[in-house]
Structures are given as structure tokens and as C-alpha cells.
C-alpha atoms as a PDB file:
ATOM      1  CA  UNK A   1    -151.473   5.875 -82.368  1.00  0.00           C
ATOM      2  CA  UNK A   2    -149.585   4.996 -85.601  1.00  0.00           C
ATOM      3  CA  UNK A   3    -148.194   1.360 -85.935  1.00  0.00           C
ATOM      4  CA  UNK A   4    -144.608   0.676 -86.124  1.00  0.00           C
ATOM      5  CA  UNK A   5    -144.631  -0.566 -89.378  1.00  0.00           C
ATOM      6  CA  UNK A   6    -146.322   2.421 -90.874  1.00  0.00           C
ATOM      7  CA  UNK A   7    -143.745   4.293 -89.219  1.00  0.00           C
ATOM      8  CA  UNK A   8    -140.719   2.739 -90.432  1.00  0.00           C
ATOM      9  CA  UNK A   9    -142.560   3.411 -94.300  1.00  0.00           C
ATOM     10  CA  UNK A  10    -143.030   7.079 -93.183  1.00  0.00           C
ATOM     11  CA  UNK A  11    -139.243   7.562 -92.422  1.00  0.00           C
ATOM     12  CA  UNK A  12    -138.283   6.921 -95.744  1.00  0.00           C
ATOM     13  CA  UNK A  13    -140.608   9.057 -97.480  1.00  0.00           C
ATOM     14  CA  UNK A  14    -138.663  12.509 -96.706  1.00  0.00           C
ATOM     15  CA  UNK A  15    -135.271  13.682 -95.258  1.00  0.00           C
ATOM     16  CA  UNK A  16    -132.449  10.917 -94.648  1.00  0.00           C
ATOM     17  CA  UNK A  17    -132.735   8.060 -91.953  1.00  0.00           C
ATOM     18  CA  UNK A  18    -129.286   7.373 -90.567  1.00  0.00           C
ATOM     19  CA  UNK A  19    -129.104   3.878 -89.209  1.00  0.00           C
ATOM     20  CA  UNK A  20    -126.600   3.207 -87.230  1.00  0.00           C
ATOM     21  CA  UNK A  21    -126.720  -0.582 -87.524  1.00  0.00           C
ATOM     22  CA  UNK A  22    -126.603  -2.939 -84.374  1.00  0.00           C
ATOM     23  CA  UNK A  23    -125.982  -6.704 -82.944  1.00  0.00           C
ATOM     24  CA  UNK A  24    -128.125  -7.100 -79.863  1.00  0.00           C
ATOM     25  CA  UNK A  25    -130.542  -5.545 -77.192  1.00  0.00           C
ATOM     26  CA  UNK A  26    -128.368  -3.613 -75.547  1.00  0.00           C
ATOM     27  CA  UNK A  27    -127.164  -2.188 -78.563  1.00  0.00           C
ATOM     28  CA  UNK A  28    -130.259  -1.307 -79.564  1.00  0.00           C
ATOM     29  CA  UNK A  29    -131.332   0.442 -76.428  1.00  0.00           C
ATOM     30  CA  UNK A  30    -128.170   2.716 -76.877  1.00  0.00           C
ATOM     31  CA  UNK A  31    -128.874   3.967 -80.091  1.00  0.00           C
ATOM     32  CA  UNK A  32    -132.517   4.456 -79.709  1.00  0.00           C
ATOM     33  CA  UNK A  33    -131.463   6.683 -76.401  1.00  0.00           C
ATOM     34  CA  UNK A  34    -129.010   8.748 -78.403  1.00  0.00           C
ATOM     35  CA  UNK A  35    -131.901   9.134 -80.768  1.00  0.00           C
ATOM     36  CA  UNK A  36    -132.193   6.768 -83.860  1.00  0.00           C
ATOM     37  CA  UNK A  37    -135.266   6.699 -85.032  1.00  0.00           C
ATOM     38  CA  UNK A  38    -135.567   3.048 -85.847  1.00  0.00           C
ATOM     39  CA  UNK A  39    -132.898   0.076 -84.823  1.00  0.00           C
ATOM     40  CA  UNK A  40    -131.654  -1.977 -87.701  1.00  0.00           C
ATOM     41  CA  UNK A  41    -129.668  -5.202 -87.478  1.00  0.00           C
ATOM     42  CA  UNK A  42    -126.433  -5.590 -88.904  1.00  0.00           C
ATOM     43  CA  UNK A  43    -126.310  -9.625 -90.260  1.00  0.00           C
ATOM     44  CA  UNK A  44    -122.403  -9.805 -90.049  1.00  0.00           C
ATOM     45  CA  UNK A  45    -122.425  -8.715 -86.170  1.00  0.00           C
ATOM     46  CA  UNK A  46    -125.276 -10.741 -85.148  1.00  0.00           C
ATOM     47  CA  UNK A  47    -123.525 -13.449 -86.748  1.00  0.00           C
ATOM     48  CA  UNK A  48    -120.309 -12.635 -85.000  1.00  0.00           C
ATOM     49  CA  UNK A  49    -121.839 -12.541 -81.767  1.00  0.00           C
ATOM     50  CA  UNK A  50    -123.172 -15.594 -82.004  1.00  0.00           C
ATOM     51  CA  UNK A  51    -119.671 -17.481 -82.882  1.00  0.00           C
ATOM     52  CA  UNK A  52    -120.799 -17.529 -86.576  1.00  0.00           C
ATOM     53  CA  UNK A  53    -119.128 -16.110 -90.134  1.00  0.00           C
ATOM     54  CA  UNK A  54    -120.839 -13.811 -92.184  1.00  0.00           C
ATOM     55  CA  UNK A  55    -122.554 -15.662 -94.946  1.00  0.00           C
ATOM     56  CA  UNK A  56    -126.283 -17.301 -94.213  1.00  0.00           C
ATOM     57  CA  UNK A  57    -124.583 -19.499 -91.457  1.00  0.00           C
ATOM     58  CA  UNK A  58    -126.366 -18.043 -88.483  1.00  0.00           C
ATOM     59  CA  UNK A  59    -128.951 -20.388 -87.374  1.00  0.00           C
ATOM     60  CA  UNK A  60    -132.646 -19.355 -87.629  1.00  0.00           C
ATOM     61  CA  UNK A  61    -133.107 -19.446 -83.219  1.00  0.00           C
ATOM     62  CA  UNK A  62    -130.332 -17.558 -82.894  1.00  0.00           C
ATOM     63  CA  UNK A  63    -131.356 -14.751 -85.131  1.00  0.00           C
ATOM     64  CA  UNK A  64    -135.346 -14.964 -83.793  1.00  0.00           C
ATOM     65  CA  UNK A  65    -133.660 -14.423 -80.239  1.00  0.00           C
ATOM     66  CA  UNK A  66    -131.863 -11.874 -80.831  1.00  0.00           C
ATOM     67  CA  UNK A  67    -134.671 -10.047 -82.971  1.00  0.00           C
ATOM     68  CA  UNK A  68    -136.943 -10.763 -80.191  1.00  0.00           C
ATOM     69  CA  UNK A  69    -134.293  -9.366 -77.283  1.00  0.00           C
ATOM     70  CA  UNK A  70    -134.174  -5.988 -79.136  1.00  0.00           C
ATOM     71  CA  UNK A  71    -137.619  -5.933 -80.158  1.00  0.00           C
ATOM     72  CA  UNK A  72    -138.072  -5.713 -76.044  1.00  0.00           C
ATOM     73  CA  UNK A  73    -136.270  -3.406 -75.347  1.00  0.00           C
ATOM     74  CA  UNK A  74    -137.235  -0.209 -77.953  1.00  0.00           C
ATOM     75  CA  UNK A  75    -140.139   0.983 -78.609  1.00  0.00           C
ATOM     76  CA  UNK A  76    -139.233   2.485 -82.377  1.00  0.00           C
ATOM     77  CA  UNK A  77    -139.556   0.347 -85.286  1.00  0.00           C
ATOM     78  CA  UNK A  78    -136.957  -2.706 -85.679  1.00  0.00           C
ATOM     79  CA  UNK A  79    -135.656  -3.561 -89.203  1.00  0.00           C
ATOM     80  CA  UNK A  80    -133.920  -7.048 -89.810  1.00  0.00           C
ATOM     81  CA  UNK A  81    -130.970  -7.868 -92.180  1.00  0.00           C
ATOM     82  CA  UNK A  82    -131.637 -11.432 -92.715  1.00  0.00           C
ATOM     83  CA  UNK A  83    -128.866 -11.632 -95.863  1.00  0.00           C
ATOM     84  CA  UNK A  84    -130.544 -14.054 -98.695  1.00  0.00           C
ATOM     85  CA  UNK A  85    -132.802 -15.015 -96.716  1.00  0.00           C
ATOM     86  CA  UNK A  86    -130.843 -17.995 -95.054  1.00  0.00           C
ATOM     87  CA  UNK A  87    -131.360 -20.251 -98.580  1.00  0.00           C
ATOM     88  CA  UNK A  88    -132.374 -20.886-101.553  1.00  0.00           C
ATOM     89  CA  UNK A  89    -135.672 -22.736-101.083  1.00  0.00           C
ATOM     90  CA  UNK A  90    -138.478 -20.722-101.231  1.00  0.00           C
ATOM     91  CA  UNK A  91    -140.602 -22.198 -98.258  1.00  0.00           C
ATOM     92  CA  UNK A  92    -137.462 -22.384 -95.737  1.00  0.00           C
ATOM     93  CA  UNK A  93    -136.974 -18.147 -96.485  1.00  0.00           C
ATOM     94  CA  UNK A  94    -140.883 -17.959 -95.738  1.00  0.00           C
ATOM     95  CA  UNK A  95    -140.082 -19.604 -92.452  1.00  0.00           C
ATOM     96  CA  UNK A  96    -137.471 -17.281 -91.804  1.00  0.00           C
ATOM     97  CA  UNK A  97    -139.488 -14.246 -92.801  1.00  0.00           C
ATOM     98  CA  UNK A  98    -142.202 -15.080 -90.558  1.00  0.00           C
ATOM     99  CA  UNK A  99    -140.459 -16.277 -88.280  1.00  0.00           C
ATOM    100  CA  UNK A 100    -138.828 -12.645 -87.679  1.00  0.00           C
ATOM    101  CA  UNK A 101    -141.964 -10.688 -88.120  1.00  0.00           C
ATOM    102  CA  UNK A 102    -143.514 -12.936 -84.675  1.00  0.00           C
ATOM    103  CA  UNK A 103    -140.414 -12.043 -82.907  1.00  0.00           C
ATOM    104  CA  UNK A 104    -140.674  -8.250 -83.566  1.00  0.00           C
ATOM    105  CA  UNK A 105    -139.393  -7.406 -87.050  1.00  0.00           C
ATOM    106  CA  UNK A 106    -141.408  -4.735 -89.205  1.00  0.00           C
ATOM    107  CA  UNK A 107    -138.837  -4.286 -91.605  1.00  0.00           C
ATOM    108  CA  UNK A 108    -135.481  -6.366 -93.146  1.00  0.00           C
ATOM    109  CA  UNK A 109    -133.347  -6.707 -95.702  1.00  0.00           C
ATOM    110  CA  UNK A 110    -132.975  -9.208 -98.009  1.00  0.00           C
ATOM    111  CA  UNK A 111    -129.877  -9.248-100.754  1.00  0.00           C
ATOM    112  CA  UNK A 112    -129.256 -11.046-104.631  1.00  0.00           C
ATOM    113  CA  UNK A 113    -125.689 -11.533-103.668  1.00  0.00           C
ATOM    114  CA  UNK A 114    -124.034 -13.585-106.618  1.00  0.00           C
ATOM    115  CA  UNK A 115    -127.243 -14.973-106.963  1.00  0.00           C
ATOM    116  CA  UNK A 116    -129.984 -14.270-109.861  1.00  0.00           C
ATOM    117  CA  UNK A 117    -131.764 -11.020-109.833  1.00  0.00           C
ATOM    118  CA  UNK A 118    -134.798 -13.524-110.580  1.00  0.00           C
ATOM    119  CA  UNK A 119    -134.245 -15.242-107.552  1.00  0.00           C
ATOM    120  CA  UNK A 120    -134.582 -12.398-105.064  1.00  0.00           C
ATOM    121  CA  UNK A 121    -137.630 -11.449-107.257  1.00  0.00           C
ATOM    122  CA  UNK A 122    -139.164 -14.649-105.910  1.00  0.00           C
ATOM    123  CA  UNK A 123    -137.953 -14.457-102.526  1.00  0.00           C
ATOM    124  CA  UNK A 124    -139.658 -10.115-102.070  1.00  0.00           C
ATOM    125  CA  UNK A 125    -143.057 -11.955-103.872  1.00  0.00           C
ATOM    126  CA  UNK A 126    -142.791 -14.848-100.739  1.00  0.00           C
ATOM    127  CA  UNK A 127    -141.912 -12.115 -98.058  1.00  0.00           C
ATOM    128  CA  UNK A 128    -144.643  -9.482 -99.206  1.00  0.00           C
ATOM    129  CA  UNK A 129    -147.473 -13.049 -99.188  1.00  0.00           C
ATOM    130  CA  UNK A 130    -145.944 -13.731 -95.223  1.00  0.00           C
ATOM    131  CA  UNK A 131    -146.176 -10.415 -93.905  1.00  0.00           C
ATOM    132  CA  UNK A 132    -149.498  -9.967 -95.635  1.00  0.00           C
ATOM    133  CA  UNK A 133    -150.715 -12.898 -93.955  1.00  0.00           C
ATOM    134  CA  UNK A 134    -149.045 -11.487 -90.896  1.00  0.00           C
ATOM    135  CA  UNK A 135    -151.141  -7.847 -91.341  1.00  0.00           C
ATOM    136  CA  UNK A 136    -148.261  -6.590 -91.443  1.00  0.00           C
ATOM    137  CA  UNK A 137    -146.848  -3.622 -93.485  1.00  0.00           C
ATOM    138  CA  UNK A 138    -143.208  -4.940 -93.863  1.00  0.00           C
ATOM    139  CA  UNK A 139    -141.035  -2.673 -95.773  1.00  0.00           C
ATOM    140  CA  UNK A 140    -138.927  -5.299 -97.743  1.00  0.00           C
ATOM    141  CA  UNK A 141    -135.284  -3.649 -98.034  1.00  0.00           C
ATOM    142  CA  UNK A 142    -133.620  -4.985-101.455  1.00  0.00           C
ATOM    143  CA  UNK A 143    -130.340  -4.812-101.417  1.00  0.00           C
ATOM    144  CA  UNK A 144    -128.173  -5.204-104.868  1.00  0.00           C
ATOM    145  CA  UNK A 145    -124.705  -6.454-104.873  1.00  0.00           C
ATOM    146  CA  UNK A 146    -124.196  -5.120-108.119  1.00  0.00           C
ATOM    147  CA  UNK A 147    -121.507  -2.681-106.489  1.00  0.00           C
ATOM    148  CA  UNK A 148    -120.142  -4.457-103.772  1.00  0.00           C
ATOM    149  CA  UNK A 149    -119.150  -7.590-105.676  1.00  0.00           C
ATOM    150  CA  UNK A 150    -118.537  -5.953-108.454  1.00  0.00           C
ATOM    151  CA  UNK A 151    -121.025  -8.153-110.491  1.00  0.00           C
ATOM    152  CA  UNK A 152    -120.459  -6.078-113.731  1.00  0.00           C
ATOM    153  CA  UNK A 153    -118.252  -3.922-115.555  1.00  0.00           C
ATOM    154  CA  UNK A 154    -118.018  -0.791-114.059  1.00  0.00           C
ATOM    155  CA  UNK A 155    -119.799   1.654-116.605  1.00  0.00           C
ATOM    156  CA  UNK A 156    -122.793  -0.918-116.482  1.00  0.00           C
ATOM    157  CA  UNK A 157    -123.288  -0.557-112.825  1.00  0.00           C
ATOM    158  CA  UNK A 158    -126.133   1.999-113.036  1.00  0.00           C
ATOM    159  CA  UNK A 159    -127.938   0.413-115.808  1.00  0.00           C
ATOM    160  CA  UNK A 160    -127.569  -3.086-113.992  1.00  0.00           C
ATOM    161  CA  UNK A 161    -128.545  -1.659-110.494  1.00  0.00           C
ATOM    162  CA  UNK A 162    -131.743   0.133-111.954  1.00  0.00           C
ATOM    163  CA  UNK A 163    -133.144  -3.176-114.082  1.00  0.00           C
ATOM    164  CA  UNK A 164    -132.763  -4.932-110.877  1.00  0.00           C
ATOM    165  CA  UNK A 165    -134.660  -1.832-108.839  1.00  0.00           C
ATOM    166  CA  UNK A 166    -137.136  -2.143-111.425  1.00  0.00           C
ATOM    167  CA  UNK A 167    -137.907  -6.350-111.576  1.00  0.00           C
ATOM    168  CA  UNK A 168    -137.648  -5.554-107.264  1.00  0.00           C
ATOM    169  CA  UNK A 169    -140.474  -3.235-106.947  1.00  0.00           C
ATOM    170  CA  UNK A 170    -142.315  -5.598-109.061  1.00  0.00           C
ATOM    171  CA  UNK A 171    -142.009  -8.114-106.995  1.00  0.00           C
ATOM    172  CA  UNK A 172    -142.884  -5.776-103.504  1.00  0.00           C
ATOM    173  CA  UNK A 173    -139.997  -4.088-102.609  1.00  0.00           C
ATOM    174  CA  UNK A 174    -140.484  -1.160-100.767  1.00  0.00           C
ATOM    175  CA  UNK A 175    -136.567  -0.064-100.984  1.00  0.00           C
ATOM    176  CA  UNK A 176    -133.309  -0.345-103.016  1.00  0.00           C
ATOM    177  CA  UNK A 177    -130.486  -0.549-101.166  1.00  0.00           C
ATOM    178  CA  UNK A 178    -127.558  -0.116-103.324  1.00  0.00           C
ATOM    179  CA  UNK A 179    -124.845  -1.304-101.533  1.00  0.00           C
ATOM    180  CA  UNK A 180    -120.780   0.236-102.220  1.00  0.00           C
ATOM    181  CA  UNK A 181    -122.071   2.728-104.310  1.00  0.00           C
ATOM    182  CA  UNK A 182    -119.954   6.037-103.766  1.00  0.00           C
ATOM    183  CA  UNK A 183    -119.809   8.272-107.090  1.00  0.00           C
ATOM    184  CA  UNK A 184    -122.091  11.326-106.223  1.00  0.00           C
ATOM    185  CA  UNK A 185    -123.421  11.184-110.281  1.00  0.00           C
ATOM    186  CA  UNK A 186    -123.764   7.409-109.722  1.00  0.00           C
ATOM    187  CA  UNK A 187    -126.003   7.693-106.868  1.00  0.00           C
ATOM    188  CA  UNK A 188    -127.914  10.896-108.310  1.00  0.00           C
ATOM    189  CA  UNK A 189    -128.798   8.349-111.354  1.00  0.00           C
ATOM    190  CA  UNK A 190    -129.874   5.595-108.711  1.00  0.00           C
ATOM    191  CA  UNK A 191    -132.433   8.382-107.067  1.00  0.00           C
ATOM    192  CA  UNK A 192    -133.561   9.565-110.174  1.00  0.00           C
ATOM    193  CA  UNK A 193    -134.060   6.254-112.344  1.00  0.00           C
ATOM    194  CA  UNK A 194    -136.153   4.690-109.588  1.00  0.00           C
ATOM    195  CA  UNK A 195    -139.467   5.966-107.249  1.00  0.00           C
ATOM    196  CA  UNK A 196    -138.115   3.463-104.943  1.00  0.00           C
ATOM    197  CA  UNK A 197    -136.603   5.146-101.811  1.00  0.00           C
ATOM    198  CA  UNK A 198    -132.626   4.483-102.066  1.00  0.00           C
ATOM    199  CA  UNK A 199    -130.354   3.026 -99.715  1.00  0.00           C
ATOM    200  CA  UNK A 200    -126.578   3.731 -99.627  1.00  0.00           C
ATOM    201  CA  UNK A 201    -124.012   2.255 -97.228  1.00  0.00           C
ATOM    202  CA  UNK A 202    -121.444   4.295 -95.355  1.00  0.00           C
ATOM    203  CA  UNK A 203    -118.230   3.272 -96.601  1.00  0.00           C
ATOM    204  CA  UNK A 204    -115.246   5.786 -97.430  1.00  0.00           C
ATOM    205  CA  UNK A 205    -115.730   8.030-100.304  1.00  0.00           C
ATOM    206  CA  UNK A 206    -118.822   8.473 -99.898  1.00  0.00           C
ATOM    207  CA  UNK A 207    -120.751  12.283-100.375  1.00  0.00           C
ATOM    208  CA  UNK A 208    -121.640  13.873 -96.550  1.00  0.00           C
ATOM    209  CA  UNK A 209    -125.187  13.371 -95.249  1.00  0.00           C
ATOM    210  CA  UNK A 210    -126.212  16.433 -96.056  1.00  0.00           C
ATOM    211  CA  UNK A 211    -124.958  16.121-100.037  1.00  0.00           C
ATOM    212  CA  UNK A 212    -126.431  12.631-100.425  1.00  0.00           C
ATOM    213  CA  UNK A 213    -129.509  13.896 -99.201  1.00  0.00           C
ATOM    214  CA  UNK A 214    -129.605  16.685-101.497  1.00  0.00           C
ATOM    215  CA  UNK A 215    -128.910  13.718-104.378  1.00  0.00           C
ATOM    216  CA  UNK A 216    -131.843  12.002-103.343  1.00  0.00           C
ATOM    217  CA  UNK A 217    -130.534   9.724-100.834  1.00  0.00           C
ATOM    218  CA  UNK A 218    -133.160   8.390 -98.383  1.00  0.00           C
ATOM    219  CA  UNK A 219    -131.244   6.233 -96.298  1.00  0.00           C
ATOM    220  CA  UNK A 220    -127.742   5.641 -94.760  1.00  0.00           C
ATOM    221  CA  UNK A 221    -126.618   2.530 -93.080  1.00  0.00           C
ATOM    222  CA  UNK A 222    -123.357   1.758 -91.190  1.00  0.00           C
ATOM    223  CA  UNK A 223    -123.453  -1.996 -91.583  1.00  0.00           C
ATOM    224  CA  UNK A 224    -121.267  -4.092 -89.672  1.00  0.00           C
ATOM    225  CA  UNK A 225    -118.746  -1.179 -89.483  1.00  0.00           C
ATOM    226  CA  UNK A 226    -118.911  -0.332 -85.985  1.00  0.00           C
ATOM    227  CA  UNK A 227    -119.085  -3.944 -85.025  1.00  0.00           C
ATOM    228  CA  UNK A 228    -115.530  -3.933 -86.909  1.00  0.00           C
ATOM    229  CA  UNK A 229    -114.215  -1.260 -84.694  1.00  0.00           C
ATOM    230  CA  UNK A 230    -115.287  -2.423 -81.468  1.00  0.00           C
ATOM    231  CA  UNK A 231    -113.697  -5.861 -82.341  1.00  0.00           C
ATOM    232  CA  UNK A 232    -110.061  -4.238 -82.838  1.00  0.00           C
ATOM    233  CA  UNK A 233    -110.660  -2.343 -80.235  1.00  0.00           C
ATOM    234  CA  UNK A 234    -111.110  -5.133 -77.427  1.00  0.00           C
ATOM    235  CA  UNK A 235    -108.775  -6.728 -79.577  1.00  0.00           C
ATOM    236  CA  UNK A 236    -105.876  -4.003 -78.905  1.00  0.00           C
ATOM    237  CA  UNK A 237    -107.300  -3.465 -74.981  1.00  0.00           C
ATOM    238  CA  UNK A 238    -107.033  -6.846 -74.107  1.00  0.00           C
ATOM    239  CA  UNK A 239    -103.864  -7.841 -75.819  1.00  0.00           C
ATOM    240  CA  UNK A 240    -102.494  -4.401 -73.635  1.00  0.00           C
ATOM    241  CA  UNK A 241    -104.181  -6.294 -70.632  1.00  0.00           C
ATOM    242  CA  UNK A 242    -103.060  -9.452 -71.185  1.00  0.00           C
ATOM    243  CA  UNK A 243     -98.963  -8.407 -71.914  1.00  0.00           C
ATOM    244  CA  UNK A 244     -98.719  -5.100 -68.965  1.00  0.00           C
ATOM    245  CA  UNK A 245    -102.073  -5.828 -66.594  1.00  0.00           C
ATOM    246  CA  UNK A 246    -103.052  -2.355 -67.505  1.00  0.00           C
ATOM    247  CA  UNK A 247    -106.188  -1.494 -70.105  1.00  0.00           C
ATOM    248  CA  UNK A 248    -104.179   1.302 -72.963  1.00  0.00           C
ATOM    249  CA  UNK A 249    -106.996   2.710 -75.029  1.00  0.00           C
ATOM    250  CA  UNK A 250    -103.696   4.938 -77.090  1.00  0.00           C
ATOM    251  CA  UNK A 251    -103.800   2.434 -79.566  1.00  0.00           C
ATOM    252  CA  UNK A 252    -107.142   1.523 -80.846  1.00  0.00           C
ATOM    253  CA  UNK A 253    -108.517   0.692 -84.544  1.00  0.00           C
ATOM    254  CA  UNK A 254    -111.060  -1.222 -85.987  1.00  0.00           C
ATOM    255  CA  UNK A 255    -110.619  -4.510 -87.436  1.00  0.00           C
ATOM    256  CA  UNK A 256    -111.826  -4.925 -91.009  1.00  0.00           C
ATOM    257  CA  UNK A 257    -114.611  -6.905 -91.964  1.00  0.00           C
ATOM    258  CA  UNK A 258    -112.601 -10.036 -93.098  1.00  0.00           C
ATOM    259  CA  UNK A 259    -110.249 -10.200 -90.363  1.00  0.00           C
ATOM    260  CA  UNK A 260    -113.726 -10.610 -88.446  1.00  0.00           C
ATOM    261  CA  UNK A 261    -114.820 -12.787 -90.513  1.00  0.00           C
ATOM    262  CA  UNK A 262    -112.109 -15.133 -90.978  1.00  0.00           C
ATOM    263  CA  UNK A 263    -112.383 -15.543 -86.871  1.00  0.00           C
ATOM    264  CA  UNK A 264    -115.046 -17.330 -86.773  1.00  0.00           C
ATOM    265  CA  UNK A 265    -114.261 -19.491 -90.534  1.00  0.00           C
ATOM    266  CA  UNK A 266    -114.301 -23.367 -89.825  1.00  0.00           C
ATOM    267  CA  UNK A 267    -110.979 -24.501 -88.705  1.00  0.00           C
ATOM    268  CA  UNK A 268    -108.359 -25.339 -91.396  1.00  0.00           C
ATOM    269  CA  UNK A 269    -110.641 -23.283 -93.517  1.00  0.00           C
ATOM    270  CA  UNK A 270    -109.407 -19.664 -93.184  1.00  0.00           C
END
């Protein structure tokens, strides 16, 4: 029988995996019943879940429990978003890394952020030396912020996006996740200037599943999108509960990911 992490590489080698991205065990379970072919973590929800912001603040138990919950529970392969690696040192993100391959993990993600392409470089070569260790085929997700934080000008996105692809794969990335990247001829370049299998994240604007396939798209995340939504949601049910006594579903819409966010920011410090 084929292992899990051989799997996981397998799914990205034709057709587009849809992740629908999750927070916990339970989670997990649903979406591998209504069919997902592999769970993947979103790192803001399991954050929020825990009573923690968005931003490497999430405590390494936490996230090992919660890996090893869903890990449990499914029996499809199990992906990990474990942001930049929780810091900056090199030996503390090996930690981390191995840490969440023992608990269940045959895949994550791991981001540059505002941080130096070089940097992430260093942190894929540490990740690709644990999991080796490990026997394990991790498929190291890299995910470029060149988009989403708007790190350049815009008409140097592609170029920027692809130079980082290119030190990645060096390093032992197995993907490029190009995160906030909507423009159908943007995305087509991505596919094309890179054998690495590309990564897009489902925000508005962005091309059907069926065109970004047909651009070269190999997979499409949700992020922490539907943990968004089902946070305004029991916010607008139980502010209906808590003013008539009655649960009104009329009314509900997702919170965004900063109102979220900002919950959960130190006190005095939103």
C-alpha cells in the first residue's frame, strides 16, 4: 500500500487538489467525509482556536496537539501550515518541523513573509535534513508573500515570485505557493516559469477551478476563509441569542480576517 507521504506528492502531479483548509479534528473528519483528498491546516484558525493571533504566536504544544488530534482521526494525508516556521533560529524551526512530522504531518507550509527570500532558503534546506532523518517524504509547501504583502511594485511581481520559486526548489521545495495572486496571465506566467507545482489561494477575483486548472494551477487552498465565516456567523447567532432568546440564522456573514485577528491581539494593543 502506498505511504501517505508519497500520496500527498502524487496529488500534485496532475489535475487540481482543492483544499479546503481546517482548524481541528473534527474539522478534519468532515472534510475528508465529504471527500478531500488530503486535510490541510489553516495557521490563522488553529491559532484562533487556541486564543492566539495570527502571526508565529501559537505555541509549539498547542500546534503538535492539534496536528496529532487530526492526524487520528483521517486516514488521507495531513499537510501543516506552520507560518515561518515559528522563528528565526534555525535549530528552534528544526524542532518545530520535527516536531510536526512525529505528530502526523507529511506535508506543511512554510512562508518568507517580510522576511529574506534567503532566509526561507535556509529554513526548506533544515526541513528537507529533518524529514530526511525522519524517512520521510515531506512535501515542503513554499509560500511567497510577494503578492499578499505587496513586497514589490506591481509589474515586478512575476519576476520577483519566480527568482524566489527558483532559489526555493534549490533549497527542497517541493511547491510554490503563490499567495494573492489573481490575474489569469499572472498565474499562467507562475505555471509556466517554474516545474514546481503552483499553489494559488482562493480569494475574490480569482479564475474558476476549472480555468486555473487549464492555466496550470495545481493547487487551491481556502486558508483561514471559512474559519472567517464561521466566526461572524456565531458571532451574528449568538448576539440574536443573547438580545431575543431565539437563534436567527437571516443574518449571517463572515468576519474578515483582521476583525479575527484583532480578537485575540494583546490588550491595549488592537
Amino acid at each position: 500500500m502506498d505511504t501517505l507521504d508519497n500520496q500527498f506528492h502524487q496529488l500534485h502531479q496532475s489535475g487540481l487538489l482543492i483544499l479546503t483548509n481546517v482548524a481541528d479534528a473534527t474539522g478534519a473528519r468532515l472534510v475528508e467525509q465529504l471527500g478531500s483528498k488530503a486535510v490541510a491546516t489553516s495557521s490563522a484558525a488553529v491559532a484562533w482556536v487556541h486564543g492566539y493571533p495570527d502571526g508565529n504566536t501559537l505555541p509549539l504544544e498547542r500546534l503538535v496537539c492539534t496536528v496529532e488530534s487530526i492526524a487520528r482521526v483521517i486516514t488521507v494525508p495531513l499537510t501543516v501550515d506552520i507560518e515561518a516556521g515559528y522563528s528565526d533560529d534555525l535549530g528552534r524551526v528544526a524542532e518545530v518541523i520535527d516536531a510536526v512530522i512525529a505528530a502526523g504531518a507529511v506535508g506543511i507550509n512554510i512562508e518568507d513573509g517580510v522576511s529574506s527570500p534567503e532566509l526561507l532558503a535556509r529554513k526548506i534546506e533544515i526541513a528537507r535534513q529533518v524529514a530526511d532523518r525522519r524517512d520521510v517524504k515531506l512535501f515542503i509547501n513554499a509560500r511567497t508573500d510577494v503578492y499578499l504583502k505587496g513586497l514589490v511594485p506591481a509589474e515586478d511581481r512575476v519576476a520577483e515570485t519566480l527568482k524566489r520559486a527558483a532559489l526555493y526548489q534549490a533549497a527542497g521545495a517541493d511547491g510554490l505557493f503563490a499567495a494573492g495572486v489573481t490575474a489569469a496571465y499572472e498565474i499562467e506566467a507562475l505555471c509556466h516559469g517554474t516545474t514546481l507545482p503552483v499553489n494559488v489561494l482562493g480569494v475574490a477575483g480569482l479564475p474558476s477551478p476549472e480555468e486555473l486548472q487549464a492555466l496550470g494551477v495545481r493547487r487551491l487552498s481556502a486558508g483561514s476563509s471559512i474559519a472567517e465565516f464561521l466566526y461572524g456567523a456565531m458571532a451574528s447567532l449568538a448576539k440574536s441569542f443573547l438580545e431575543t432568546g431565539k437563534l436567527d440564522s437571516s443574518d449571517l456573514k463572515a468576519f474578515t480576517y483582521g476583525q479575527v485577528n484583532a480578537l485575540l491581539a494583546p490588550a491595549g494593543k488592537v
